[in-house]
Protein backbone atom coordinates (compact mmCIF):
# COMPACT_ATOMS: atom_id res chain seq x y z
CA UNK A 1 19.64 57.08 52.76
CA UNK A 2 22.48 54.88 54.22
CA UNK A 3 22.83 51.26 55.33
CA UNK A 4 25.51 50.42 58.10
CA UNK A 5 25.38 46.08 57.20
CA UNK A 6 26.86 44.94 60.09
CA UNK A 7 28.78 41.44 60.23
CA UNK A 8 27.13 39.75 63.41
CA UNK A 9 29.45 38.84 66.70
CA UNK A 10 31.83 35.83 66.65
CA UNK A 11 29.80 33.02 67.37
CA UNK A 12 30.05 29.09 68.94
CA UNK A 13 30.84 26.21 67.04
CA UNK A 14 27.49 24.40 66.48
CA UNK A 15 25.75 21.54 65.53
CA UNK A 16 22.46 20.96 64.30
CA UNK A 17 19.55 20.07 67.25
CA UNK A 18 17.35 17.04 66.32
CA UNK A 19 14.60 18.02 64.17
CA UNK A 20 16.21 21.34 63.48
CA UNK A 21 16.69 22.88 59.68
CA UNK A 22 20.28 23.58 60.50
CA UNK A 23 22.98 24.78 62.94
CA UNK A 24 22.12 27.84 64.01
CA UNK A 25 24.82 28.90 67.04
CA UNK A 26 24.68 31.57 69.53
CA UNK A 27 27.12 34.21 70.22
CA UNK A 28 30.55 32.88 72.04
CA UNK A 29 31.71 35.52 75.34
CA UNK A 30 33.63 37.39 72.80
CA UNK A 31 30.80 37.71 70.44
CA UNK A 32 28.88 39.41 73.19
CA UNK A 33 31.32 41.78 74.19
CA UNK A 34 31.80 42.64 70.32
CA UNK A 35 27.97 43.40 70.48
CA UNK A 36 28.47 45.79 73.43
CA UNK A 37 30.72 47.23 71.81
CA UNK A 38 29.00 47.96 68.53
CA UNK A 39 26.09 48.90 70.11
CA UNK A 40 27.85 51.78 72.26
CA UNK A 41 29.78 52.82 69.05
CA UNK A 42 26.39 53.43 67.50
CA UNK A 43 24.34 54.98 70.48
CA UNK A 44 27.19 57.72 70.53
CA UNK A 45 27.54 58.19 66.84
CA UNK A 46 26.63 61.40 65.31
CA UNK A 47 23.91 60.12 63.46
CA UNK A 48 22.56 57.88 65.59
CA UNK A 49 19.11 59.74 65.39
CA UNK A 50 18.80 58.92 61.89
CA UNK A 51 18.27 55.75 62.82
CA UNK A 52 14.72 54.62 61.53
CA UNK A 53 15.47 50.75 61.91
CA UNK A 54 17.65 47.51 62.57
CA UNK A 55 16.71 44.68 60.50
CA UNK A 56 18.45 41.29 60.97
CA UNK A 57 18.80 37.70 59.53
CA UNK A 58 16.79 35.32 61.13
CA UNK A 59 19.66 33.60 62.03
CA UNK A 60 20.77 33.48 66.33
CA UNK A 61 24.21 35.04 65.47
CA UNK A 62 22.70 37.61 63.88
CA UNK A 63 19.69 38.72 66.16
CA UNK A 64 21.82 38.38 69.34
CA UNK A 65 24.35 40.73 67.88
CA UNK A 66 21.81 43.35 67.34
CA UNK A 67 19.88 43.40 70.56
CA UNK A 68 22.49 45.52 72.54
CA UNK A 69 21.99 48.17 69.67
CA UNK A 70 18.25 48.05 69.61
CA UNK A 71 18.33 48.62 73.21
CA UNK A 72 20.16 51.32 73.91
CA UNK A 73 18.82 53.24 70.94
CA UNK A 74 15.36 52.81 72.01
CA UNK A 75 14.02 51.64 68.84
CA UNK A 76 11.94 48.87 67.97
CA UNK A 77 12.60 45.13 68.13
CA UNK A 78 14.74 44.49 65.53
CA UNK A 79 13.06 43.13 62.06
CA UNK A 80 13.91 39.50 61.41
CA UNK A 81 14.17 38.76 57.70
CA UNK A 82 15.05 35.38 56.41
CA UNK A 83 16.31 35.80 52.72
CA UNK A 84 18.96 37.56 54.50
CA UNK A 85 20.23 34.72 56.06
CA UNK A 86 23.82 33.04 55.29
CA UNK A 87 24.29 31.16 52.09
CA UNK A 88 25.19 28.36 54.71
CA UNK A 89 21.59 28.27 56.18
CA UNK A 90 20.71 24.80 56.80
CA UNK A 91 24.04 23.34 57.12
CA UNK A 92 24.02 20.81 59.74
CA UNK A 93 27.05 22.30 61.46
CA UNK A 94 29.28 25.63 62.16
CA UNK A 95 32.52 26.47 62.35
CA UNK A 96 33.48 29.92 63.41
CA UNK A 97 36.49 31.06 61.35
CA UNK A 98 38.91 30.72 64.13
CA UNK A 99 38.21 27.28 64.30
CA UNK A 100 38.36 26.79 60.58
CA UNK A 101 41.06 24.96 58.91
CA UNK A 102 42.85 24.25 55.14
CA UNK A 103 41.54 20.93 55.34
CA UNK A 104 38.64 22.17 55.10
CA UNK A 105 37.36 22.84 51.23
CA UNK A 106 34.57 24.67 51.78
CA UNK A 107 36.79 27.20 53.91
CA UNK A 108 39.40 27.30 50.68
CA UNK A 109 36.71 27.96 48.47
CA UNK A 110 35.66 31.03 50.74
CA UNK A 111 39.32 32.26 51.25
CA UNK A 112 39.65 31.88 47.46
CA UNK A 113 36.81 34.60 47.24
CA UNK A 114 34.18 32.29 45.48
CA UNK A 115 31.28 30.13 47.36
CA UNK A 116 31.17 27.13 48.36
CA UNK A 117 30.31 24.20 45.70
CA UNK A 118 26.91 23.46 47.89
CA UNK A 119 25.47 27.20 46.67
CA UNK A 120 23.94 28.62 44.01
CA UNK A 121 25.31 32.04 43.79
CA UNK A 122 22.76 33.42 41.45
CA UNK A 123 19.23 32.92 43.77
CA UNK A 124 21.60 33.64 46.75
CA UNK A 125 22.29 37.00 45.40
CA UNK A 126 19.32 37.58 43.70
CA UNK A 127 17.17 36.91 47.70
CA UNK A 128 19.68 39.19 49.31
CA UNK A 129 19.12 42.02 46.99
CA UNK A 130 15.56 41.82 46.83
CA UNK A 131 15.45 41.68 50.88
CA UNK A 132 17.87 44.56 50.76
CA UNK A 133 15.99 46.61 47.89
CA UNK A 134 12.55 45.82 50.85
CA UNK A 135 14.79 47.75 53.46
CA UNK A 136 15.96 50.73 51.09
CA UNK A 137 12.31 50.78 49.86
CA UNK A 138 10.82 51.69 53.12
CA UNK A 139 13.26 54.37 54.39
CA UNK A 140 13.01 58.15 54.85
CA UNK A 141 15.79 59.24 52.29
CA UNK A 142 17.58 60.78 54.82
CA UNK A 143 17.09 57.84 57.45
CA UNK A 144 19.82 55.22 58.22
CA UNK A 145 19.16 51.57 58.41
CA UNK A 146 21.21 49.14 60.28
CA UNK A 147 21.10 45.48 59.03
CA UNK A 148 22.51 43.24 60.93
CA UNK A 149 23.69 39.73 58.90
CA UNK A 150 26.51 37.77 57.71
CA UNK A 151 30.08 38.32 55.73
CA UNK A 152 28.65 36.40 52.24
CA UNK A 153 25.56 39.01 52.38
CA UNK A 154 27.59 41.93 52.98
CA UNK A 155 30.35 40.72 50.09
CA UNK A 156 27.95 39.48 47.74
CA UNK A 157 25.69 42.72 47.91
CA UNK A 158 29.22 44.87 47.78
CA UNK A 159 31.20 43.59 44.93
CA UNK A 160 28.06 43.49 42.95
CA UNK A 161 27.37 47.40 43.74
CA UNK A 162 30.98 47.68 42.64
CA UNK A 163 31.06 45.49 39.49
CA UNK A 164 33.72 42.81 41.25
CA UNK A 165 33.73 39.02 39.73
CA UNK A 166 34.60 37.54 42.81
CA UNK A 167 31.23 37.47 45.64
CA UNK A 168 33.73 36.81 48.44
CA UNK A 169 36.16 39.46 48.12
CA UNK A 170 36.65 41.20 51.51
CA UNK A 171 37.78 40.22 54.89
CA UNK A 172 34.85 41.45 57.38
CA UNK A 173 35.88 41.22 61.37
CA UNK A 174 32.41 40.18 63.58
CA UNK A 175 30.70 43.82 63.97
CA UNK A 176 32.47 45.34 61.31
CA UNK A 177 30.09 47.87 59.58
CA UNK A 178 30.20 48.41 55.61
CA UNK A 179 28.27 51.58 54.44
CA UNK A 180 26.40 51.89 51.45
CA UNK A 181 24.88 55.42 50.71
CA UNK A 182 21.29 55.00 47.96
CA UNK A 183 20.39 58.34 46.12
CA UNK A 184 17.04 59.79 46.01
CA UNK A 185 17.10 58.36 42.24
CA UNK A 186 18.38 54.76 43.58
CA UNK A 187 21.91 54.66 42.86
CA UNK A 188 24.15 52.73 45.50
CA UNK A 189 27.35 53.81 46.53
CA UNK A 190 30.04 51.92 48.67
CA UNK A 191 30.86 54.35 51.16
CA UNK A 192 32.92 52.41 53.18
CA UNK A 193 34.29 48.45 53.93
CA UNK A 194 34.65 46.85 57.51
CA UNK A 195 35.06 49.88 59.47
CA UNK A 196 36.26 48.44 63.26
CA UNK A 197 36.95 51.74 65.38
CA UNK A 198 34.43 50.21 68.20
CA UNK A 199 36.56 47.31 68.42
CA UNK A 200 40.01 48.56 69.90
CA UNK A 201 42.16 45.94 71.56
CA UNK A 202 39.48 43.60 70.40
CA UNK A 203 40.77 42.40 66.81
């Protein structure tokens, strides 16, 4: 079977409401129109019916970027999952990474390829593979499951498919899909990294 993990939209900056467990922005103009534009790339791909689901984070950024999809494909509501939410889950704010700057050391950790000092990369990866493994698990082998989440997910799972050190190695635009094609026997393969043909004149 194949996964398509999507990096969600660009979203807002954000901060935390009162009582709230953590920022937890929605989807800037551009975001939305990067959404549109996913979803049409994916209702006219060739194997679009081999689409048996769209799972998300729980996350905003992440389920508003996967409703334009869900819609025009016809299939159900999208399946929220939170252990495949961002290793910054909880933070009290959010920068997008247009608004990011080096100042900030949290942003040179993540453009050194490592994470941030706040997370432990061992139960981070170990709650994104086992959410990932509950997708894979569930699938027709010949279906294709779109999961809709965040750039750390999508690097973390990657590079440890593909035996790289470093979580954070790869640059992921907003909507950019990774494939990653499982055997009937379980074996992953990294098919492809931040494919962006949807998003002409958009980058």
């Amino acid at each position: 079977m194949q996964l398509l993990l999507v990096r969600h939209a660009e979203p807002l900056a954000a901060t935390a409401e009162p009582g709230a467990a953590g920022a937890d922005p929605a989807l800037s103009a551009r975001g939305q129109e990067q959404a549109e534009r996913f979803a049409t790339w994916l209702a006219d791909a060739p194997d679009r019916d081999g689409v048996a689901e769209i799972v998300t984070s729980t996350m905003r950024r992440a389920r508003e970027s996967a409703a334009p999809a869900a819609r025009l494909l016809g299939v159900p509501e999208p399946v929220a999952v939170d252990d495949l939410c961002e290793f910054d889950r909880g933070r009290g704010s959010y920068r997008p990474v247009h608004l990011r700057d080096d100042a900030d050391e949290d942003w040179q950790a993540i453009r050194s390829g490592v994470f941030p000092s706040y997370v432990d990369g061992a139960a981070f990866t170990a709650r994104l593979a086992g959410a990932l493994d509950a997708v894979v698990a569930r699938q027709d082998p010949r279906a294709t499951a779109v999961v809709v989440c965040h750039a750390g997910v999508i690097n973390t799972y990657v590079t440890g498919i593909l035996g790289i050190d470093r979580p954070l190695t790869f640059p992921l635009h907003h909507t950019s899909v990774t494939r990653v094609l499982v055997s009937r026997s379980g074996a992953r393969r990294v098919s492809s990294v931040n494919e962006t043909q949807h998003l002409a004149g958009l980058l």
